[in-house]
N, C-alpha and C. Protein backbone atom coordinates (compact mmCIF):
# COMPACT_ATOMS: atom_id res chain seq x y z
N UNK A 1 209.96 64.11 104.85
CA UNK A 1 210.78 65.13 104.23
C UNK A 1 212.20 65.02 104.80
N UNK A 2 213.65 65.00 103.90
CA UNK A 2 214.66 64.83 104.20
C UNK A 2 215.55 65.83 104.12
N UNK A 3 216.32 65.95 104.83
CA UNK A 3 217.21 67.77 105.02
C UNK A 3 218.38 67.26 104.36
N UNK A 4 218.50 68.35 103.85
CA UNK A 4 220.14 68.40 102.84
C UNK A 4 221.40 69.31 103.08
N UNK A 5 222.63 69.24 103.42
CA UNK A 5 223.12 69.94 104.01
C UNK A 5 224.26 70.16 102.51
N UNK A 6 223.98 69.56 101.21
CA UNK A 6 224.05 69.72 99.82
C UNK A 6 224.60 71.52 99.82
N UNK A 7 225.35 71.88 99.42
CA UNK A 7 225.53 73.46 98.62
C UNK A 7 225.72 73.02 97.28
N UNK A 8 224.21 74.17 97.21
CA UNK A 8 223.82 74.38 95.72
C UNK A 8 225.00 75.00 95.30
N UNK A 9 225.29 76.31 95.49
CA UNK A 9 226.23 77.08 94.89
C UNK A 9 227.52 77.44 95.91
N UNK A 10 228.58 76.32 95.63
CA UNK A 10 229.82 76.17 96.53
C UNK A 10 230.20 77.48 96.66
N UNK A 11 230.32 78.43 96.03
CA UNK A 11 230.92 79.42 96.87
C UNK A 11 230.28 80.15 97.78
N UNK A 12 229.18 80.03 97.85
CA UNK A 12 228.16 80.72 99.08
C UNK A 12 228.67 80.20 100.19
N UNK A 13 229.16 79.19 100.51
CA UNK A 13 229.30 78.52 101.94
C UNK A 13 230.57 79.22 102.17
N UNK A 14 231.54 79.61 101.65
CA UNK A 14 232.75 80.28 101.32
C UNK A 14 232.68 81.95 102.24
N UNK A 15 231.41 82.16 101.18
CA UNK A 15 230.79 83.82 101.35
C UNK A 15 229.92 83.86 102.98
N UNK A 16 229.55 82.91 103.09
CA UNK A 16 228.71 83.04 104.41
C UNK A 16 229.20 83.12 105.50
N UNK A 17 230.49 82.03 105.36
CA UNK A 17 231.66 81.91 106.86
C UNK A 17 232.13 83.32 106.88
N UNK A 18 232.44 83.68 105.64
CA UNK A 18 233.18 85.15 105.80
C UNK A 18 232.25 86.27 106.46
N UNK A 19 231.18 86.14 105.98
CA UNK A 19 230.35 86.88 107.05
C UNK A 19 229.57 86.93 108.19
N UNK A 20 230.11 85.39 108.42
CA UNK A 20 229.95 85.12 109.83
C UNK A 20 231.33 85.69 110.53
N UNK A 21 232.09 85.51 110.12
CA UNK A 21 233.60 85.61 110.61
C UNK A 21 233.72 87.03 110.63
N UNK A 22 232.77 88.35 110.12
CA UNK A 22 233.26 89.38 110.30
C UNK A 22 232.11 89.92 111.12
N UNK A 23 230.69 89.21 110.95
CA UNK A 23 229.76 89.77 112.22
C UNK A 23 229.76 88.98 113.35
N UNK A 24 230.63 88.60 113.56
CA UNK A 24 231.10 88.06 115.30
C UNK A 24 232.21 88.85 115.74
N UNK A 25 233.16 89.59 114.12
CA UNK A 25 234.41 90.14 115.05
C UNK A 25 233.61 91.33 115.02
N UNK A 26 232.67 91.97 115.00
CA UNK A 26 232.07 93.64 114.92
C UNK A 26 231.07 93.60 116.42
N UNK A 27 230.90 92.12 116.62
CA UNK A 27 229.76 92.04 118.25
C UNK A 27 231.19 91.80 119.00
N UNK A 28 232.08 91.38 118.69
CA UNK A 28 233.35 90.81 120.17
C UNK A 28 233.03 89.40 120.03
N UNK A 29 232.68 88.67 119.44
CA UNK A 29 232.73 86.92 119.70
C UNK A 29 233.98 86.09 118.97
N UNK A 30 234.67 85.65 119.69
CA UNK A 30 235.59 85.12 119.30
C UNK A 30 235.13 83.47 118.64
N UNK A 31 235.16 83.60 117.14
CA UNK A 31 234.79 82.31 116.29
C UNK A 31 236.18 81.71 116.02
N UNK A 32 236.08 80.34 115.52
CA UNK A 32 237.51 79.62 115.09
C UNK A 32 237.01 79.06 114.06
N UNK A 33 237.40 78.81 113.10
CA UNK A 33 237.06 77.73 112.10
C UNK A 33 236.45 76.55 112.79
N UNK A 34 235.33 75.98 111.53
CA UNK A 34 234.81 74.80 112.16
C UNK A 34 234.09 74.90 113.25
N UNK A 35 233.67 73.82 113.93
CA UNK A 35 233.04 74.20 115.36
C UNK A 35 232.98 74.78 115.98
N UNK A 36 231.88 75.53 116.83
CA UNK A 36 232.23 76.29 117.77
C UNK A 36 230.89 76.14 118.77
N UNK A 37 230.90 74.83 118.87
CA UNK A 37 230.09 74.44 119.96
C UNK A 37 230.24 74.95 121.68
N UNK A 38 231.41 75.70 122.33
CA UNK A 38 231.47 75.91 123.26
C UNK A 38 231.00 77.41 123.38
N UNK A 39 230.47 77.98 122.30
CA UNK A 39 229.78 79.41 122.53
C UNK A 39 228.71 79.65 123.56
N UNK A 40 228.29 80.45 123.92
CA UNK A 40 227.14 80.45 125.12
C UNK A 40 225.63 80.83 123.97
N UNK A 41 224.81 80.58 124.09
CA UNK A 41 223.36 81.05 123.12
C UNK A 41 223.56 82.78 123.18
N UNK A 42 223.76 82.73 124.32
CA UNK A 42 223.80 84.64 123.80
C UNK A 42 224.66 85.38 122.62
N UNK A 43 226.02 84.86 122.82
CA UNK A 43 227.19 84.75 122.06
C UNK A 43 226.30 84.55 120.40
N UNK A 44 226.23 83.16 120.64
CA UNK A 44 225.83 82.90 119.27
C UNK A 44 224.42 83.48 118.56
N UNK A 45 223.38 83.98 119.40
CA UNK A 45 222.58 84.91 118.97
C UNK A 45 223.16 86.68 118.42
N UNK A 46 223.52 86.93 119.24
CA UNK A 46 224.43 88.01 118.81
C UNK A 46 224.95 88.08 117.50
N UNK A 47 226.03 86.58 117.50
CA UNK A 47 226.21 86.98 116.04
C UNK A 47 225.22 86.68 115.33
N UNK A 48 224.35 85.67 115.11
CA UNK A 48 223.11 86.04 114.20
C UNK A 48 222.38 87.48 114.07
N UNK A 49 222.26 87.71 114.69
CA UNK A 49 221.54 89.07 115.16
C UNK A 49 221.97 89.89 114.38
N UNK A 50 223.10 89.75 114.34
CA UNK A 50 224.56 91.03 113.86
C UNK A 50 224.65 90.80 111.99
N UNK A 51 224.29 89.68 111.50
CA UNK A 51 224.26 88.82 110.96
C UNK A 51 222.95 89.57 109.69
N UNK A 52 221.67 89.37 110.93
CA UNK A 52 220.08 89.58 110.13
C UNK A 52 220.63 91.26 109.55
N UNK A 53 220.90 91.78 110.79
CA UNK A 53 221.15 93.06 110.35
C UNK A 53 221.20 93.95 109.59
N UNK A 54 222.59 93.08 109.33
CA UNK A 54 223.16 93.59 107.91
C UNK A 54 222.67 93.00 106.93
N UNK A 55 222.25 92.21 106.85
CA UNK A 55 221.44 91.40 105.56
C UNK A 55 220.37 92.39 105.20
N UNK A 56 219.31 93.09 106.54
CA UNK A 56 218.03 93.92 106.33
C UNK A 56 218.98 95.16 105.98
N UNK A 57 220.35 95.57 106.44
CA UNK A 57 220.17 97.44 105.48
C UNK A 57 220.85 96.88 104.25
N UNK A 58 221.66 96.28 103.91
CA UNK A 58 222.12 95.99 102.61
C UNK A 58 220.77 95.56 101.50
N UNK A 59 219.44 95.21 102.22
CA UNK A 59 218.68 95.23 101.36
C UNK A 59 217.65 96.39 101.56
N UNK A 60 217.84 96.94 102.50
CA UNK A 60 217.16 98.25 102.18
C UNK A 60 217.53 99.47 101.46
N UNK A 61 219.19 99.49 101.14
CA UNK A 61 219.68 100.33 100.48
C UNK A 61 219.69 100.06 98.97
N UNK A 62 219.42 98.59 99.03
CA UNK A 62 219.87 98.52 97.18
C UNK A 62 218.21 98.95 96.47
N UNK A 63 217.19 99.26 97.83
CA UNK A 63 215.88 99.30 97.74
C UNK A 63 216.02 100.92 97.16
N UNK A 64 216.94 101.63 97.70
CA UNK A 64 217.22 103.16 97.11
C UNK A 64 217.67 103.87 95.98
């Protein structure tokens, strides 16, 4: 099985940075465009974290 790093729908990758870029500035993590390999795992869990979050109430509300 071969991994694809392919975007189906180009503007999602667009939409995703942006909300990476605004749930790192709402935890304090300072992101830059592009790489950001010098983050610490906590850092970068955080923003995932921050990330799932909002993904779970934005779909629990449209659930209302």
């Amino acid at each position: 099985m071969s991994s694809s790093k392919k975007t189906v729908v180009p503007s999602a990758r667009e939409a995703m940075n942006k909300f990476k870029m605004e749930a790192a500035n709402e935890v304090g993590v300072s992101l830059k465009q592009g790489y950001n390999g010098d983050l610490t795992s906590k850092q970068a869990g955080s923003v995932g974290g921050q990330m799932v979050k909002k993904m779970i109430e934005a779909y629990e509300n449209g659930m209302k």
